[in-house]
Each structure stands twice: as C-alpha cells, then as structure tokens.
N, C-alpha and C. Protein backbone atom coordinates (compact mmCIF):
# COMPACT_ATOMS: atom_id res chain seq x y z
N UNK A 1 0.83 -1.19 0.00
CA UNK A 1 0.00 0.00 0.00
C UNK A 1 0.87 1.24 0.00
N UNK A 2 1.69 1.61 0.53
CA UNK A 2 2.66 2.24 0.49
C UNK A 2 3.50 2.60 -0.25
N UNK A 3 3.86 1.25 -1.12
CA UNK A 3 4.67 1.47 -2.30
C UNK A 3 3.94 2.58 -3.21
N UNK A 4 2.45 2.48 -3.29
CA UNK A 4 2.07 3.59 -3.98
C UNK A 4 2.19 5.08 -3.74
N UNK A 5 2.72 4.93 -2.90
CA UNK A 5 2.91 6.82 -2.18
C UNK A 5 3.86 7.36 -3.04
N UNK A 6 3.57 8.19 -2.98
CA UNK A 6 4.58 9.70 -3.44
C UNK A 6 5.86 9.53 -2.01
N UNK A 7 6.86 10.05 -2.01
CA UNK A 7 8.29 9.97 -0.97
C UNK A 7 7.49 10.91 -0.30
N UNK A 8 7.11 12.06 -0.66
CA UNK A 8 6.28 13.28 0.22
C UNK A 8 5.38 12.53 0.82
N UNK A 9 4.49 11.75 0.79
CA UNK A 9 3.45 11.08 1.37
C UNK A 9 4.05 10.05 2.11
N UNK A 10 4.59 9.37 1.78
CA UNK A 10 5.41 8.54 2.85
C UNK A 10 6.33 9.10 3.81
N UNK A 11 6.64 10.00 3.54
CA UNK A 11 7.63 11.07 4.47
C UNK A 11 6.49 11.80 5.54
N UNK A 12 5.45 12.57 5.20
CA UNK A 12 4.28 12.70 6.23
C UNK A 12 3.75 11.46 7.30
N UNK A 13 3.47 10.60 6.33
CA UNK A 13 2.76 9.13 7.11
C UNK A 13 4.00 8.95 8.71
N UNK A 14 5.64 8.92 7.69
CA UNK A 14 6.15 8.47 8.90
C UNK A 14 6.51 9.88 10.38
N UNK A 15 6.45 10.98 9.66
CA UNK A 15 6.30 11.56 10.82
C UNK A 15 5.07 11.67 11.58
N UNK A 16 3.99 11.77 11.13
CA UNK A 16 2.77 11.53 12.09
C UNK A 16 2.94 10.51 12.61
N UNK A 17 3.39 9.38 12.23
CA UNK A 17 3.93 8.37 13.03
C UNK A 17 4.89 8.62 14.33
N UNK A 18 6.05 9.27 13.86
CA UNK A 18 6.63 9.46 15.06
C UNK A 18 6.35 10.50 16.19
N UNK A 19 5.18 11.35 15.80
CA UNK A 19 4.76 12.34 16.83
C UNK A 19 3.49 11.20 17.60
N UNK A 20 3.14 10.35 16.42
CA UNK A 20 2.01 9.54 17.69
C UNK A 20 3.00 8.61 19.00
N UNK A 21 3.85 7.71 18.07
CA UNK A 21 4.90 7.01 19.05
C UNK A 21 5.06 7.90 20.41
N UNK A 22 6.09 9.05 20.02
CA UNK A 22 6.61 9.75 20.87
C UNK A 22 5.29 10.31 22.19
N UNK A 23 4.27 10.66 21.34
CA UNK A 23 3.20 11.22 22.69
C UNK A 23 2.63 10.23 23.41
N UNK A 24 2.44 8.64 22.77
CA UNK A 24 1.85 8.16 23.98
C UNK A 24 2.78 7.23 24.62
N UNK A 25 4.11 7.05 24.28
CA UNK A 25 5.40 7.06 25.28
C UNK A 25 5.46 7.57 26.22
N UNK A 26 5.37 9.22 26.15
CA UNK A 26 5.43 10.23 27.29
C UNK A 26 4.15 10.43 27.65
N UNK A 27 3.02 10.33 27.05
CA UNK A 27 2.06 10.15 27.84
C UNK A 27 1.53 9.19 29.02
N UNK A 28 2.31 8.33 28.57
CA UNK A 28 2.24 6.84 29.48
C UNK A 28 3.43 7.14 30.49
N UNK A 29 4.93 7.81 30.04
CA UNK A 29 6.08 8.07 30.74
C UNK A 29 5.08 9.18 32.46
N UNK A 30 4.99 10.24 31.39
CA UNK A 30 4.63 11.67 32.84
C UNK A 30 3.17 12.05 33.19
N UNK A 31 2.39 11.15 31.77
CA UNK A 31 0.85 11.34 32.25
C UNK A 31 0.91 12.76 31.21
N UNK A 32 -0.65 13.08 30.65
CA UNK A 32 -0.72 13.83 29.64
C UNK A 32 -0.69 15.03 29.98
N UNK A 33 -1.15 15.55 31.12
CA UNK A 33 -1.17 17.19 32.02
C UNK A 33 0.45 17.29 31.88
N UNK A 34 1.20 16.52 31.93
CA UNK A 34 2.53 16.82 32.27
C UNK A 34 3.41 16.87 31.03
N UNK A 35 3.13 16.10 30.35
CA UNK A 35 3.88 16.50 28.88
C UNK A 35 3.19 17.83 28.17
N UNK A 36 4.08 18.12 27.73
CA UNK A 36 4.27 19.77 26.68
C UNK A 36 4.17 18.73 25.14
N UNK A 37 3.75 19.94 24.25
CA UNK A 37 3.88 19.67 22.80
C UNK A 37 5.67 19.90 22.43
N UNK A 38 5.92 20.85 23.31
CA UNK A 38 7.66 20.50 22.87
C UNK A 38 8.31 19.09 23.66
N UNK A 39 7.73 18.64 24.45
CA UNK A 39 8.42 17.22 24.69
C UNK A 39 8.14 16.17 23.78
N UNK A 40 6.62 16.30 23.43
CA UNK A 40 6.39 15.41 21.87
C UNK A 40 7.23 15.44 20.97
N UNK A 41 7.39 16.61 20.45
CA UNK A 41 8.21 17.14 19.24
C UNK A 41 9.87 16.73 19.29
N UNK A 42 10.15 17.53 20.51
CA UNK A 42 11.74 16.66 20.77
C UNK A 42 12.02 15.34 21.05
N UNK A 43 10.92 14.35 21.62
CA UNK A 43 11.51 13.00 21.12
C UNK A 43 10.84 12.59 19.84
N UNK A 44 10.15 13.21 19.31
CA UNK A 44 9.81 12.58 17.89
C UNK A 44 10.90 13.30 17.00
N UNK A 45 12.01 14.16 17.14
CA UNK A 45 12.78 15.17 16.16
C UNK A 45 12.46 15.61 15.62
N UNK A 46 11.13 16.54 15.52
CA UNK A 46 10.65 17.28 14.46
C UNK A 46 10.47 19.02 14.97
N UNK A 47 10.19 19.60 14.24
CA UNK A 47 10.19 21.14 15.15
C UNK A 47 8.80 21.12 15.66
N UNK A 48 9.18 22.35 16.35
CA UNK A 48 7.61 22.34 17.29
C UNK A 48 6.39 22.62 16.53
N UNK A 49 6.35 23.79 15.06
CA UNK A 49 5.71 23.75 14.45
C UNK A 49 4.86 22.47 13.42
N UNK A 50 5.73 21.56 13.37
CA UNK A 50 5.46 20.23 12.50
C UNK A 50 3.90 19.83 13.12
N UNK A 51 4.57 19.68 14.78
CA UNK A 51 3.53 19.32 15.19
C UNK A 51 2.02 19.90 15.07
N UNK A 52 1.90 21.21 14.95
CA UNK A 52 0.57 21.86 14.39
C UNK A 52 0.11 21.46 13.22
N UNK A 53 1.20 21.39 11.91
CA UNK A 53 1.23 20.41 10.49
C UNK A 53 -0.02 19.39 10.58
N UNK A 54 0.29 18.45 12.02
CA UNK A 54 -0.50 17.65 11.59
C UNK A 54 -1.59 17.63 12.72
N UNK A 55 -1.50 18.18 13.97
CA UNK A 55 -2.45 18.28 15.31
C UNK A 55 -3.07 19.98 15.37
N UNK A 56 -4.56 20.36 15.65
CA UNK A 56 -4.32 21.52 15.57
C UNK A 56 -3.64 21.88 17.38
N UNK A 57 -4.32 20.75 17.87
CA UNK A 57 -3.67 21.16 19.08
C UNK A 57 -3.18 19.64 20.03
N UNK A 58 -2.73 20.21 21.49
CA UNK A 58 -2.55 18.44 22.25
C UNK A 58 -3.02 17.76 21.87
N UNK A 59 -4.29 18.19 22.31
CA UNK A 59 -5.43 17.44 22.39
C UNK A 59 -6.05 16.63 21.15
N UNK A 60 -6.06 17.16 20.04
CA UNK A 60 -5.96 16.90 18.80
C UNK A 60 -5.55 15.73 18.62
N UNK A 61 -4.30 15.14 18.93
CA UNK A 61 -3.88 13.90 19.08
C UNK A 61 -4.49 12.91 19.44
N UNK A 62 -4.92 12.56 20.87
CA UNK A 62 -5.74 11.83 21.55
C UNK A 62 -7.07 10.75 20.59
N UNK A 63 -7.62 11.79 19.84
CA UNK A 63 -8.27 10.62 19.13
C UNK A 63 -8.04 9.92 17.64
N UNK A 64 -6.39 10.11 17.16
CA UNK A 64 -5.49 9.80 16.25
C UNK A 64 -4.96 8.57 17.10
N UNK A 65 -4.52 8.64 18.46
CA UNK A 65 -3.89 7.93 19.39
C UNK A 65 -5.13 6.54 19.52
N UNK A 66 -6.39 7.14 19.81
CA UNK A 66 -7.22 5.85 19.86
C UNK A 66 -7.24 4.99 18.44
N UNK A 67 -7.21 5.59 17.19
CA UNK A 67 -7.71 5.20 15.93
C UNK A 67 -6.45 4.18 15.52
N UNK A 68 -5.25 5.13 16.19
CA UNK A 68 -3.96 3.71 15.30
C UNK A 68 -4.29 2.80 16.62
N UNK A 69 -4.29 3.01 18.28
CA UNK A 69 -4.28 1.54 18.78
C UNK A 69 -5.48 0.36 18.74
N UNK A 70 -6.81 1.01 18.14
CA UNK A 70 -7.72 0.31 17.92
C UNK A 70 -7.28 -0.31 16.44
N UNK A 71 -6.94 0.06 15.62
CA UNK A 71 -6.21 -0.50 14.13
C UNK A 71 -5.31 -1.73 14.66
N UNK A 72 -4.10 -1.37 15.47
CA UNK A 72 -3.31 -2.22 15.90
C UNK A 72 -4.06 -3.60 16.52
N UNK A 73 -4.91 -3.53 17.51
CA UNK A 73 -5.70 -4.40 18.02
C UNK A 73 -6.71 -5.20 17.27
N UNK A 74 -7.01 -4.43 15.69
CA UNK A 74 -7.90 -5.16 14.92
C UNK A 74 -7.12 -6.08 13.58
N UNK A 75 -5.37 -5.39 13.55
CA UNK A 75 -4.73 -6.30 12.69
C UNK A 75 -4.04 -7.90 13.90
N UNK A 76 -4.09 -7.69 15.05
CA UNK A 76 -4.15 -8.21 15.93
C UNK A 76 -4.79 -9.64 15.92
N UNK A 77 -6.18 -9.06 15.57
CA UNK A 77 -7.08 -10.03 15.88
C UNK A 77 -7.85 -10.77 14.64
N UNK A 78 -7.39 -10.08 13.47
CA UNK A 78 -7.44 -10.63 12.46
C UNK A 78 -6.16 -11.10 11.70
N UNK A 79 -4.87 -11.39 12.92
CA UNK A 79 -4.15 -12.83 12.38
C UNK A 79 -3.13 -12.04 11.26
N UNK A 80 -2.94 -10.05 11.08
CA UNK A 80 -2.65 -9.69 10.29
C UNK A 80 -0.66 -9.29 11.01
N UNK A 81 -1.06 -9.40 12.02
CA UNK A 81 0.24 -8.86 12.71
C UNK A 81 -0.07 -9.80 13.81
N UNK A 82 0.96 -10.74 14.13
CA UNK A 82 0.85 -11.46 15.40
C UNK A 82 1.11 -10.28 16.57
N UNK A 83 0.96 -10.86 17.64
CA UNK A 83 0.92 -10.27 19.03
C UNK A 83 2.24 -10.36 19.62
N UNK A 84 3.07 -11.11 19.41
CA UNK A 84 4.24 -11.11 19.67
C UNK A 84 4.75 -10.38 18.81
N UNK A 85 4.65 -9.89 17.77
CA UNK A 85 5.14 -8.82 17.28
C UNK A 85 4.91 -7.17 17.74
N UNK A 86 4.19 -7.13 17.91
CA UNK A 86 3.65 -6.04 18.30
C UNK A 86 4.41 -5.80 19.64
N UNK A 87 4.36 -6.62 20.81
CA UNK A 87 4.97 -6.86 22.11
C UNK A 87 6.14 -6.56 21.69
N UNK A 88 7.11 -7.14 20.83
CA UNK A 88 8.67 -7.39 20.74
C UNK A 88 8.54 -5.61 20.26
N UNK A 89 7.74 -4.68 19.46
CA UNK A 89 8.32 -3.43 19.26
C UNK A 89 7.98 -2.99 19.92
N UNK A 90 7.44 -2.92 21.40
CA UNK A 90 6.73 -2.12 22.35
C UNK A 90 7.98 -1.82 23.02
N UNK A 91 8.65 -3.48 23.78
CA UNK A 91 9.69 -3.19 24.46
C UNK A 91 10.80 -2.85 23.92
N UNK A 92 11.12 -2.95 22.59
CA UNK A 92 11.93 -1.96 21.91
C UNK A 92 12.75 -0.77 22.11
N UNK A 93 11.17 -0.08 21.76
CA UNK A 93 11.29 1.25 21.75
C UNK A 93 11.13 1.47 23.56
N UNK A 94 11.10 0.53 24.47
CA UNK A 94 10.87 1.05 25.39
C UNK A 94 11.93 1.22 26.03
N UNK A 95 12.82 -0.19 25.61
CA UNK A 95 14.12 -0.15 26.37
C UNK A 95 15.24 1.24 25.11
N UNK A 96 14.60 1.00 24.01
CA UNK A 96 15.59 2.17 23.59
C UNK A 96 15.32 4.22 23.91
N UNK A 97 14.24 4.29 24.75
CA UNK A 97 13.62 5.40 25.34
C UNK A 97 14.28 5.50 26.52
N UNK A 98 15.21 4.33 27.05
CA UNK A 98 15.71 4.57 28.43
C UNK A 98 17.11 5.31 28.31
C-alpha cells in the first residue's frame, strides 16, 4: 500500500507516526497534564511547528492515538500482525527510550 505513495506522502505518514509514538510514550512516561507539545516534538525530532502540520492542538492527538491503537488491536485479531510482534516493538522502543 505504500509502495504507492509519493516519498512526500510517505515522508508525512512516517512523521505523524513518530509524533504519535513519541506522545503516547510520554504520555504513558509523565501522564498527559505533564507533557508539553515541545516534549512530543523533541523525542519525535521534528520542530515544534510540525507538530501543528499535523495536530491543531494536544489534544488533537488523543483521538489519532485511539484510531492507530484500535487499528493495531484489529490487525491483531485478524491474524494480520501477530501479538508477539507487536509486544517485541513495544519493548523496543521502550528499552531504547531509556
């Protein structure tokens, strides 16, 4: 599916990607009152503006955040991504966040 993208479109996909990673890392890390949009932004490496690019605001996020982990849970359960996969990149990125 991807292969069909434009590099510009695949280059968006993966940074909205890494601003979702990064916020519910630290959302799960300090709790959401406590993270800033510049703590998103600096562990995802993007400038602080990017993040408006694709959120108009925090909050904005939150139901992007439900839509990929309900996706994740439905390739899950339809046998499309095992569960041990999913697990093995959780702790990953968790032990590489330390």
């Amino acid at each position: 599916m991807d292969k069909n993208l434009s590099r510009r479109e695949r280059k968006k996909r993966e940074t909205r990607q890494r601003l979702m990673e990064a916020a519910l890392r630290l959302f799960r890390e300090h709790g959401y009152d406590a993270t800033a949009v510049e703590d998103i932004t600096q562990a995802a490496d993007v400038a602080k503006g990017t993040f408006f690019n694709y959120f108009e605001a925090k909050d904005a996020i939150l139901p992007a955040l439900a839509g990929w982990r309900l996706q994740q849970l439905e390739e899950v359960l339809l046998g499309r991504l095992p569960l041990r996969h999913k697990w093995e990149k959780a702790r990953k990125q968790a032990c590489a966040a330390k």
